[in-house]
Protein backbone atom coordinates (compact mmCIF):
# COMPACT_ATOMS: atom_id res chain seq x y z
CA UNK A 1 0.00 0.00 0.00
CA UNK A 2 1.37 3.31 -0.84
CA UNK A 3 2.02 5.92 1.56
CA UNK A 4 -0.42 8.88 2.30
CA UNK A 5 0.46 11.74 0.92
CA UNK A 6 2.00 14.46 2.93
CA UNK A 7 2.05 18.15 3.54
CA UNK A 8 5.72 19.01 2.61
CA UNK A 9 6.20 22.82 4.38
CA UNK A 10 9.30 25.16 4.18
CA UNK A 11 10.36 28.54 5.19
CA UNK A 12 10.76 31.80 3.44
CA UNK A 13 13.60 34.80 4.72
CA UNK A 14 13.65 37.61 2.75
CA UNK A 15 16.66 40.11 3.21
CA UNK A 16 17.15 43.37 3.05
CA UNK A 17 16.57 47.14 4.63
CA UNK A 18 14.32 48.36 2.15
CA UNK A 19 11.91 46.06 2.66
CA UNK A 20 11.79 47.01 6.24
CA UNK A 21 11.79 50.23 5.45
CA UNK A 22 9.40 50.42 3.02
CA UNK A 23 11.25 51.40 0.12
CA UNK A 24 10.13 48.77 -1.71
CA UNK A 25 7.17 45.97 -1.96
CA UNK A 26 7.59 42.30 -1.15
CA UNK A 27 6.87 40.84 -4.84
CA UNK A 28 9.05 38.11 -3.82
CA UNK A 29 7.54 36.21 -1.01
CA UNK A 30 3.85 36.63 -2.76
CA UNK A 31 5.55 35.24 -5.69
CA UNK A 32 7.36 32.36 -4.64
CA UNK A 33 4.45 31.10 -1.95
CA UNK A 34 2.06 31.61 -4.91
CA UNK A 35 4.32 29.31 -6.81
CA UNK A 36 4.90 26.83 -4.15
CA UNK A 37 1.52 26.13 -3.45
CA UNK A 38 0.31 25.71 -6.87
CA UNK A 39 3.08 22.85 -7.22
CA UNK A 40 2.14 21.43 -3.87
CA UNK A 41 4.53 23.43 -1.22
CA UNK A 42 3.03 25.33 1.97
CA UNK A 43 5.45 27.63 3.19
CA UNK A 44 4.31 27.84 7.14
CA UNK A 45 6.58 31.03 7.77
CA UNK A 46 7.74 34.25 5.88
CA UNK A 47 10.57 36.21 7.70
CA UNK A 48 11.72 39.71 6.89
CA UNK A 49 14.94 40.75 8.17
CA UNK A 50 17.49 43.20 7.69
CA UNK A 51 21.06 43.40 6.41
CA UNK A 52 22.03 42.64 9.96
CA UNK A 53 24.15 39.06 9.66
CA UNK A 54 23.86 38.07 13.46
CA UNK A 55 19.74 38.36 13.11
CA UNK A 56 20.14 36.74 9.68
CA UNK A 57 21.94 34.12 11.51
CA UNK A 58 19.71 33.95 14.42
CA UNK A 59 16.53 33.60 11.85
CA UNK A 60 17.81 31.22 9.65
CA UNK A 61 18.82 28.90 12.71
CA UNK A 62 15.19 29.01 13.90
CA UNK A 63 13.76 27.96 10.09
CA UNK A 64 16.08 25.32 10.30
CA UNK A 65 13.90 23.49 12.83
CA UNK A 66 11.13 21.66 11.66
CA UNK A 67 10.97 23.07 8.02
CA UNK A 68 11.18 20.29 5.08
CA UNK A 69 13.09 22.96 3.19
CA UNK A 70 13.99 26.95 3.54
CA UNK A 71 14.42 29.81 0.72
CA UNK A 72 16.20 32.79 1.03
CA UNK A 73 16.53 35.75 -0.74
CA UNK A 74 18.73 39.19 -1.38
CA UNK A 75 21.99 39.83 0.24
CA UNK A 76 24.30 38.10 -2.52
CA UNK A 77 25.92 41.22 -4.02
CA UNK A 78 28.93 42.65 -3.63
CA UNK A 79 28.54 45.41 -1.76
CA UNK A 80 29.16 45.60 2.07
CA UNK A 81 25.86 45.53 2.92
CA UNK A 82 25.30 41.58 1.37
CA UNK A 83 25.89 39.85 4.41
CA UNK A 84 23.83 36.15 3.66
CA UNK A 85 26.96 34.09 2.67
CA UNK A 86 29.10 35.10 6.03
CA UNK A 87 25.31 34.48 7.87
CA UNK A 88 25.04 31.18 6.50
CA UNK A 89 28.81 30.34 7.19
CA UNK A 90 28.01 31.13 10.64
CA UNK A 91 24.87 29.61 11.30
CA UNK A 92 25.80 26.42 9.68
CA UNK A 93 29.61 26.21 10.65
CA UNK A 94 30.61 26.02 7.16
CA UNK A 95 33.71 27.94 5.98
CA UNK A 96 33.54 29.90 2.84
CA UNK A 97 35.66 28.55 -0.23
CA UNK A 98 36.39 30.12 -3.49
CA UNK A 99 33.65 28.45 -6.06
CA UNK A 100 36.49 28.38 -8.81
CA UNK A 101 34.26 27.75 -11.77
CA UNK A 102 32.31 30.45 -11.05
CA UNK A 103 35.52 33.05 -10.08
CA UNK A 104 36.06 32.17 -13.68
CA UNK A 105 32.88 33.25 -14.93
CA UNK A 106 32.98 36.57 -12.99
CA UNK A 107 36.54 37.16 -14.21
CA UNK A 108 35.65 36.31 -18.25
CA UNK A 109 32.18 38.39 -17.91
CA UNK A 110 33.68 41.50 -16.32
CA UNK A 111 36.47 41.64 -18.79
CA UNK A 112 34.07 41.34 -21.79
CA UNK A 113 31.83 44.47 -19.97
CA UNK A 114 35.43 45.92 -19.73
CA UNK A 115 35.53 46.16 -15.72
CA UNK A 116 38.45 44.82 -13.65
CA UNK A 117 38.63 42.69 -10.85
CA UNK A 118 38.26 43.63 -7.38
CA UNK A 119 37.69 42.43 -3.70
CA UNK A 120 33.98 43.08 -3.79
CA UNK A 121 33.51 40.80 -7.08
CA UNK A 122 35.73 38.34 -5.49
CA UNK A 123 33.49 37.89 -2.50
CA UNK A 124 30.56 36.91 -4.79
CA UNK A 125 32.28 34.03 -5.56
CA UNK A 126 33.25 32.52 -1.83
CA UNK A 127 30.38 30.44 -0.94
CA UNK A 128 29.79 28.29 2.22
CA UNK A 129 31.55 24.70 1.91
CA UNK A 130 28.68 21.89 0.30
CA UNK A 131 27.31 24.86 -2.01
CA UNK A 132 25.81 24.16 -5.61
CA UNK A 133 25.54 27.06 -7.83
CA UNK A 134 22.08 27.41 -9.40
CA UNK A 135 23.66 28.40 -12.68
CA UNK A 136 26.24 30.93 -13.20
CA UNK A 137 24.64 33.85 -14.84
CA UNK A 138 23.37 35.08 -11.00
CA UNK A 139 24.31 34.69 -7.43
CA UNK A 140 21.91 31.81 -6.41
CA UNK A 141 23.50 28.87 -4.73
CA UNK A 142 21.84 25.54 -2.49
CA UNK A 143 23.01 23.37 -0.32
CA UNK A 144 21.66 20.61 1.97
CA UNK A 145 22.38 21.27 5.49
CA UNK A 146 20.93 18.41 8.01
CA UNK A 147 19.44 16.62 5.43
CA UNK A 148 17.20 19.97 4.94
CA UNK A 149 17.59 21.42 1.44
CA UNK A 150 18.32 25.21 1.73
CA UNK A 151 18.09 27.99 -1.25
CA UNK A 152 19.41 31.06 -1.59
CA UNK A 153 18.90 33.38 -4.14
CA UNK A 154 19.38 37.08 -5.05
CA UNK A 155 16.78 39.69 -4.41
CA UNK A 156 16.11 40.94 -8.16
CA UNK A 157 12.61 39.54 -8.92
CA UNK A 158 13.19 38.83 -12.28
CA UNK A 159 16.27 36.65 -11.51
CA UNK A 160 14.12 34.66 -8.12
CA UNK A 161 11.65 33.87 -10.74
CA UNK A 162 13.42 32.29 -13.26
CA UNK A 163 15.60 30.39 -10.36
CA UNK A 164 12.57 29.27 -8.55
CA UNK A 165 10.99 27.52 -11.73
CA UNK A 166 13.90 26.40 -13.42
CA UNK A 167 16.02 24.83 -10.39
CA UNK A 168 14.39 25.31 -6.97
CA UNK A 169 10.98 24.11 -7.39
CA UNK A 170 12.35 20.92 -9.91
CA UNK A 171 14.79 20.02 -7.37
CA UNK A 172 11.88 19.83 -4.52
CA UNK A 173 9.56 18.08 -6.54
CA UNK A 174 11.95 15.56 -7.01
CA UNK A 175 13.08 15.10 -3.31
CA UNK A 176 9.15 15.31 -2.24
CA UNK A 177 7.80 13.06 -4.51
CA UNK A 178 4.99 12.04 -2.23
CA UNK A 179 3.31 15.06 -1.10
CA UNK A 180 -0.35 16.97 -1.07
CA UNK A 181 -2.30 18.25 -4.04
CA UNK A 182 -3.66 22.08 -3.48
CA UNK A 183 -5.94 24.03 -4.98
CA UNK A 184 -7.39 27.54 -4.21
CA UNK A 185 -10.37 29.33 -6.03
CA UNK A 186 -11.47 32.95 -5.77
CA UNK A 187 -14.78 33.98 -6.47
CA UNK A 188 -15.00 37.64 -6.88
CA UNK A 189 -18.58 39.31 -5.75
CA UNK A 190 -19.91 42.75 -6.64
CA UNK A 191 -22.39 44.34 -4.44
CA UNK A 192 -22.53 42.64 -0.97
CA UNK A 193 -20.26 43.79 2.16
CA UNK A 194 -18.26 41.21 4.01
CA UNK A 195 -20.35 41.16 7.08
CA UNK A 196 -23.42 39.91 4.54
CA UNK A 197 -21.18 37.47 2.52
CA UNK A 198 -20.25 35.69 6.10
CA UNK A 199 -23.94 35.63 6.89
CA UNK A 200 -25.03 33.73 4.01
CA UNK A 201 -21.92 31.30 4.12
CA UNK A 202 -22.79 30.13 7.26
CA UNK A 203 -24.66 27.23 6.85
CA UNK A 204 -22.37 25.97 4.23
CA UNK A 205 -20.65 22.84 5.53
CA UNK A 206 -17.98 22.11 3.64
CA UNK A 207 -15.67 18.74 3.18
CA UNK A 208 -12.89 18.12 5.80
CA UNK A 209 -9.92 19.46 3.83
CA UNK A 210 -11.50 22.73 2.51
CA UNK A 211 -11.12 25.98 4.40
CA UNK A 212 -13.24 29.27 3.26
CA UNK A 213 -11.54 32.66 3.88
CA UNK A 214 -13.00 36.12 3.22
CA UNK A 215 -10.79 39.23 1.65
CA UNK A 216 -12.14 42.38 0.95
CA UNK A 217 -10.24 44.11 -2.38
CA UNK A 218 -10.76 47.35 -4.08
CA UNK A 219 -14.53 47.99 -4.41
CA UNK A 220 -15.54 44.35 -4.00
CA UNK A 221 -14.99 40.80 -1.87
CA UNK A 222 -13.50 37.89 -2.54
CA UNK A 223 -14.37 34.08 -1.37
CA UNK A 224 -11.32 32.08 -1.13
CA UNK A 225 -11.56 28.43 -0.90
CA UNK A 226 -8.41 26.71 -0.31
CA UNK A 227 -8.90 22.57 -1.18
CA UNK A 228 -6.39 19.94 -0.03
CA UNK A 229 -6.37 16.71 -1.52
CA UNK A 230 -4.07 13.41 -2.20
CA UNK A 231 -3.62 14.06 -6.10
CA UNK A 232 -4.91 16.58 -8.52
CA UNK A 233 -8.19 14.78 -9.51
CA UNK A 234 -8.99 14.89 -5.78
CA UNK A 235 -8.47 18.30 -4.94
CA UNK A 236 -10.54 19.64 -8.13
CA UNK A 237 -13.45 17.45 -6.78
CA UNK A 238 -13.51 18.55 -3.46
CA UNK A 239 -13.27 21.82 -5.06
CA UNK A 240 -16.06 21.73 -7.22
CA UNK A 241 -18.07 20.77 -4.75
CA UNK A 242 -17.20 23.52 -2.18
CA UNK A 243 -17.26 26.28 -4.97
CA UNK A 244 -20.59 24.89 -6.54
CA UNK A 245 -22.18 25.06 -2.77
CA UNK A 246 -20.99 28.88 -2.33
CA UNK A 247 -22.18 30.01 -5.58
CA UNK A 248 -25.59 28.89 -4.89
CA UNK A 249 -25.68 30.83 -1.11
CA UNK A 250 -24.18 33.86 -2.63
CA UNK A 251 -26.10 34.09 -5.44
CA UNK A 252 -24.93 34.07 -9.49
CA UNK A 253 -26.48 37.74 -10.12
CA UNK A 254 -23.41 39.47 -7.37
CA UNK A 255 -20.65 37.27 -8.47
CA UNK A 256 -18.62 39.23 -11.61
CA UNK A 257 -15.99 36.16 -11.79
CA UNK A 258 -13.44 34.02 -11.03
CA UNK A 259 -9.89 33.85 -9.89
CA UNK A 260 -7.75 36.09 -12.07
CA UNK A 261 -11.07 37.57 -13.91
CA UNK A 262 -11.74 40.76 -13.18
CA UNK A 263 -13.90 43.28 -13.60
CA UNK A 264 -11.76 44.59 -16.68
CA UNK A 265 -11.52 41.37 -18.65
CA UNK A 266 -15.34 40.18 -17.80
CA UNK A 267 -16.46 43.82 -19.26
CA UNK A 268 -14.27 43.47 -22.37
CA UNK A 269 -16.10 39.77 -23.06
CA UNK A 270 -19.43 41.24 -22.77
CA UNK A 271 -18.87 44.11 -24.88
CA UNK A 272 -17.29 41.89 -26.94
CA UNK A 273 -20.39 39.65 -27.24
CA UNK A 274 -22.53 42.42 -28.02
CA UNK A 275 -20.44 44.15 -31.02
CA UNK A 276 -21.11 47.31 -28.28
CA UNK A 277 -17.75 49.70 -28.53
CA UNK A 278 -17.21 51.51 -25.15
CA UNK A 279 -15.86 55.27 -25.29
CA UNK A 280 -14.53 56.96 -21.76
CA UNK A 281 -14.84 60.31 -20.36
CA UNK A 282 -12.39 60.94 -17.12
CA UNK A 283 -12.30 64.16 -15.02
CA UNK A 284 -10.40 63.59 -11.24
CA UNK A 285 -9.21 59.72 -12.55
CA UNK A 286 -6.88 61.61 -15.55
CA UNK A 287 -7.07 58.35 -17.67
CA UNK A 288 -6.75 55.77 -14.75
CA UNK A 289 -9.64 54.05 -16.02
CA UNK A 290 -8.50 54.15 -19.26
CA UNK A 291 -5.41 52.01 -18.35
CA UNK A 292 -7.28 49.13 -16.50
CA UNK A 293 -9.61 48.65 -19.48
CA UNK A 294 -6.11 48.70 -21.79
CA UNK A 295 -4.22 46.63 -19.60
CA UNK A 296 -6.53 44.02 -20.86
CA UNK A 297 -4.90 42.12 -23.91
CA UNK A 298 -7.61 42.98 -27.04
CA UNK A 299 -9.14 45.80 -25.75
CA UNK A 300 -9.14 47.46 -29.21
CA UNK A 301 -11.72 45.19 -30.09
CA UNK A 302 -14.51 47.03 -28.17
CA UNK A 303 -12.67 50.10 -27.20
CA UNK A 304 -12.99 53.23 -29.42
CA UNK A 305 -11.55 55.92 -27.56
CA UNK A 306 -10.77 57.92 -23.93
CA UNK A 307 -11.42 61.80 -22.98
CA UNK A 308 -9.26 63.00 -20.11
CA UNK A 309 -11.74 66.48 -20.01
CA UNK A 310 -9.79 67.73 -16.65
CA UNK A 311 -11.54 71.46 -17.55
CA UNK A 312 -14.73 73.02 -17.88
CA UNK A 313 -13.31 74.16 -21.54
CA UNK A 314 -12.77 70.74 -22.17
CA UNK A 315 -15.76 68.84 -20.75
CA UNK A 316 -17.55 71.87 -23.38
CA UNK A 317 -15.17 71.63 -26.34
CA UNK A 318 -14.87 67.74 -26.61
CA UNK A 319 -18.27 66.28 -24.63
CA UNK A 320 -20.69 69.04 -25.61
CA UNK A 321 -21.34 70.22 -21.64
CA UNK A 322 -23.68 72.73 -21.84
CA UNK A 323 -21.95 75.85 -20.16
CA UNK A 324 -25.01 76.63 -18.53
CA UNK A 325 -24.99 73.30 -16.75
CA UNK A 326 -21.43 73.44 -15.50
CA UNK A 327 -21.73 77.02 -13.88
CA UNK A 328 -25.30 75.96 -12.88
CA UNK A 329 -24.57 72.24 -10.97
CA UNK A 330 -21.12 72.55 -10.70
CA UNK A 331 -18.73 70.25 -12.96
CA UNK A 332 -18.86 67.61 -9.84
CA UNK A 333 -22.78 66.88 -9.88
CA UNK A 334 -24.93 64.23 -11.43
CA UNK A 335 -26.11 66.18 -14.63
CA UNK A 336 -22.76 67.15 -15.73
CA UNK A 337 -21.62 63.44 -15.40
CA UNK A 338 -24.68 62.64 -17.22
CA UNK A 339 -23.49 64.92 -19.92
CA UNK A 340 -20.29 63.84 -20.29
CA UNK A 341 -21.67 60.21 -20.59
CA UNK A 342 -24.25 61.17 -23.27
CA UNK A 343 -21.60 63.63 -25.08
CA UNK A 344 -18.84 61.00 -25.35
CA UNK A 345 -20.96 58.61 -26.82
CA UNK A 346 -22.51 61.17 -28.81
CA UNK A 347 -19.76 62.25 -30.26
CA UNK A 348 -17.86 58.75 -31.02
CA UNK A 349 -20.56 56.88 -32.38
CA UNK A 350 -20.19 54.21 -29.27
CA UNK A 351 -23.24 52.16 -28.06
CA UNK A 352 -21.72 52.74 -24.17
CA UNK A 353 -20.13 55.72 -22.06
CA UNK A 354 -18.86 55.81 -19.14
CA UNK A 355 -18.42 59.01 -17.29
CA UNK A 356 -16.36 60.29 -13.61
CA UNK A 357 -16.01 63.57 -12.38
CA UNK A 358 -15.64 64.05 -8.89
CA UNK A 359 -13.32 65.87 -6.03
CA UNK A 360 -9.93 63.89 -5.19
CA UNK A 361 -8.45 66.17 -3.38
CA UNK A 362 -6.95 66.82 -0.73
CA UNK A 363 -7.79 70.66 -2.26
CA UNK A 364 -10.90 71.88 -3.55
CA UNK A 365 -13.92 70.31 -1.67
CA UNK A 366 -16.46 72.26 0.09
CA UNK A 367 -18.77 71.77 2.77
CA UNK A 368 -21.85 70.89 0.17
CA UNK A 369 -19.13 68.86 -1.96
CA UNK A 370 -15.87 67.43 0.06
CA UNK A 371 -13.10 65.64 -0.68
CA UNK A 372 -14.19 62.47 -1.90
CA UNK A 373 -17.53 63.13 -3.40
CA UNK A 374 -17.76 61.52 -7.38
CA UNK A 375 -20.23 60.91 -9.36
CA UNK A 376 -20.64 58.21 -12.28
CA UNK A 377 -22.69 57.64 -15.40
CA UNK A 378 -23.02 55.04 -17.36
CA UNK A 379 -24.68 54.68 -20.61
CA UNK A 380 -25.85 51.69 -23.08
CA UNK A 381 -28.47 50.90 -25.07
CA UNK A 382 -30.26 49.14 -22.48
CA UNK A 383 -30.37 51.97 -20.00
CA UNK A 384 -28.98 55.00 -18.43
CA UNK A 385 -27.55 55.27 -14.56
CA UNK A 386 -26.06 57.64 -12.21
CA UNK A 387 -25.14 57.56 -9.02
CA UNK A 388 -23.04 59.66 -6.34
CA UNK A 389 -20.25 57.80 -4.57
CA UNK A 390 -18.35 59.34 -1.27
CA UNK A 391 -15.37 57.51 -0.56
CA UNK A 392 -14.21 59.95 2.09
CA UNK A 393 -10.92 61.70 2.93
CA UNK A 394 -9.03 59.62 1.45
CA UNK A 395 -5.29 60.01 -0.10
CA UNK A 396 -5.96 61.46 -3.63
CA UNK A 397 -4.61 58.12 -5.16
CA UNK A 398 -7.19 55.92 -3.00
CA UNK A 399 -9.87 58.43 -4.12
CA UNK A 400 -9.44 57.72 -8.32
CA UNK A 401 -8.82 53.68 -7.33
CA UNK A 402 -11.91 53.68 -6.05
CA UNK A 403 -13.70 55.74 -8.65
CA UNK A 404 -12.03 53.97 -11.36
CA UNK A 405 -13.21 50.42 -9.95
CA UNK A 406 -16.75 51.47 -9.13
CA UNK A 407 -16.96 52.80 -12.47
CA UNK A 408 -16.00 49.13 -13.97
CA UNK A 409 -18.65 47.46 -11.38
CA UNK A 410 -21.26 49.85 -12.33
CA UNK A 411 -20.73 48.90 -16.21
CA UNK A 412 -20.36 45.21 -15.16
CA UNK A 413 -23.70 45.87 -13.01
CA UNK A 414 -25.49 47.01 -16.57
CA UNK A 415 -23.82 44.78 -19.16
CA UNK A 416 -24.45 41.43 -16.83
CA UNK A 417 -28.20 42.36 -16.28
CA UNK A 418 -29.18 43.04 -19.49
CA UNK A 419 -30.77 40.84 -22.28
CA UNK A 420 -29.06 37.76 -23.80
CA UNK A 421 -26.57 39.46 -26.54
CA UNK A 422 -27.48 39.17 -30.09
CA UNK A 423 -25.34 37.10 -32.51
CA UNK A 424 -21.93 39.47 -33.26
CA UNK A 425 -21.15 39.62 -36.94
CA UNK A 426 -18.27 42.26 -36.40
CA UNK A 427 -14.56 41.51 -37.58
């Protein structure tokens, strides 16, 4: 009889001050857990120090115990402040020897950039005693250290992604043959708060190795269902099952899509469907939600074109504002975003508008209209809509996220409730 399949878990230490700081965002332990999992890894801690080698040494010491493997990452430069390979030395009583093949490399690709050699270079290539390079074009290196297999890698994303997938996770997979199957689903829903989508979920019972977890994103909430199972086949049944159950308390008319569909991509396939072509008109979001429907790979095939109208001049030369309007409701009010709606699709020939104007701030609200206050209109052959949003004193950036995504929602809102589209004919 086989033996059960088991959870294979590791650690993840990420080095460096400006991650502590805040100078920069930590792409690389999202990426590499994201990665992990979806081949079958858990990692059951993520540690952030900084370029400090005894707390490197103290951290990686404590990962050491009880983890079936450990990654780390950054601190493999040359500069003084790359402290993992004296860190590791210590922690794991391993001198630091010359790697000769890869002194060679150094030495041949500095001379063909035209740079010399120095002392900093040459401390690239001393690495603990039992180190493998991962390659030679980069600083990564592993080595197995009490029967635990051990990573390290260099802190420039692009070079911890192509390490991970072409040596670190091939190497586990082989060493952890026998391990867990996972599986995790998002479904994204429009229209209820958290507090609601709880409510409704909890009756649902579902199997043993499913857990349901709740995260609210950027104008709507998300359903995560995390499966475990002893192969593939297994977890995408026990999947199913748990995602077919939560669809049917939530309710199919609130949920926009799944996983990596958003709002952006679901809107393009609908407009798509209908032969519709979508024109923009942006006041406070300058063109922000002009990028998320462009960021989407086609978009030219139901996209015509974007107004950034940031003045009243504009909102009169390019939408056809009545002047008389703007001085009368102000350019942040329902009927001008009406206007701009109707004028935009007026003027491009598009079957649907979309229209924000609103305050972002942090200057220029009032007491009848403060910082925060938008409004949105939305326009289609199926019917008009507009509604006033206030998203508070927010940071200006916050202020246009959050009008640009509950623009997209409000489209989604009319494209999904309309009638079945007709048969598209449109090259």
């Amino acid at each position: 009889m086989a033996d059960k399949p088991s959870h294979v878990t590791g650690s993840l230490i990420t080095i460096g001050d400006e991650i502590l700081l805040g100078d920069i965002i930590n792409g690389n332990a999202r990426h590499i857990a994201a990665e992990l999992r979806g081949c079958g890894f858990l990692l059951d801690r993520i540690i952030t120090v900084g370029d400090i080698e005894d707390d490197i040494v103290e951290y990686l010491g404590k990962c050491l115990e009880g983890s079936n493997f450990v990654i780390v990452t950054g601190g493999l430069g040359p500069t003084d402040d790359d402290r993992t390979c004296a860190a590791v030395s210590k922690a794991m009583q391993r001198p630091l020897i010359c790697n000769r093949d890869y002194a060679q490399w150094l030495r041949e690709h500095l001379g063909q950039a035209g740079l010399g050699w120095t002392k900093e270079v040459e401390r690239m290539a001393e690495l603990p005693e039992g180190a493998v390079k991962l390659g030679m074009d980069s600083a990564g290196f592993s080595l197995i250290h009490k029967d635990i297999p051990c990573y390290f890698l260099p802190g420039v994303p692009e070079e911890v992604k192509l390490l991970l997938g072409k040596m670190v996770i091939p190497d586990l997979e082989a060493r952890f043959p026998n391990r867990c199957a996972y599986l995790k689903h998002i479904i994204r829903i429009q229209g209820m708060p958290e507090a609601q989508i709880n409510q409704k979920l909890r009756s649902l019972e579902p199997d043993q190795d499913v857990e349901i977890g709740y995260y609210p994103q950027q104008g709507e909430n998300w359903v995560s269902i995390f499966a475990t199972g002893k192969d593939g086949q297994e977890c995408r049944d026990i999947m199913m099952r748990a995602k077919d159950k939560v669809v049917a308390l939530i309710g199919e008319r609130h949920i926009s899509g799944h996983n990596d569909d958003c709002l952006e991509k679901v809107i393009g396939r609908l407009l798509r469907e209908r032969c519709w072509r979508l024109v923009l008109a942006e006041s406070c979001t300058g063109g922000l939600l002009s990028r998320k429907i462009t960021a989407v790979s086609g978009a030219s095939d139901y996209l015509d074109r974007g107004f950034v109208t940031y003045s009243n001049r504009a909102k009169q030369e390019l939408l056809g504002v009545p002047e008389k309007l703007l001085s009368g409701c102000g350019a942040v009010s329902s009927e001008v975003a009406r206007a701009m709606a109707q004028g935009a699709a007026r003027n491009a020939g598009a079957e649907v508008a979309i229209a924000i104007t609103g305050v972002a701030g942090p200057t220029g609200g009032s007491k009848e209209k403060p910082v925060g206050t938008v409004f949105i209109a939305c326009v289609t052959p199926e019917g008009q809509r507009v509604k006033k949003y206030s998203f508070g004193a927010q940071p200006r950036e916050q202020i246009q996220e959050s009008s640009a995504q509950a623009a997209l929602a409000m489209l989604w809102e009319l494209l999904a409730g309309g009638k079945k589209p007709p048969v598209c004919d449109r090259l």
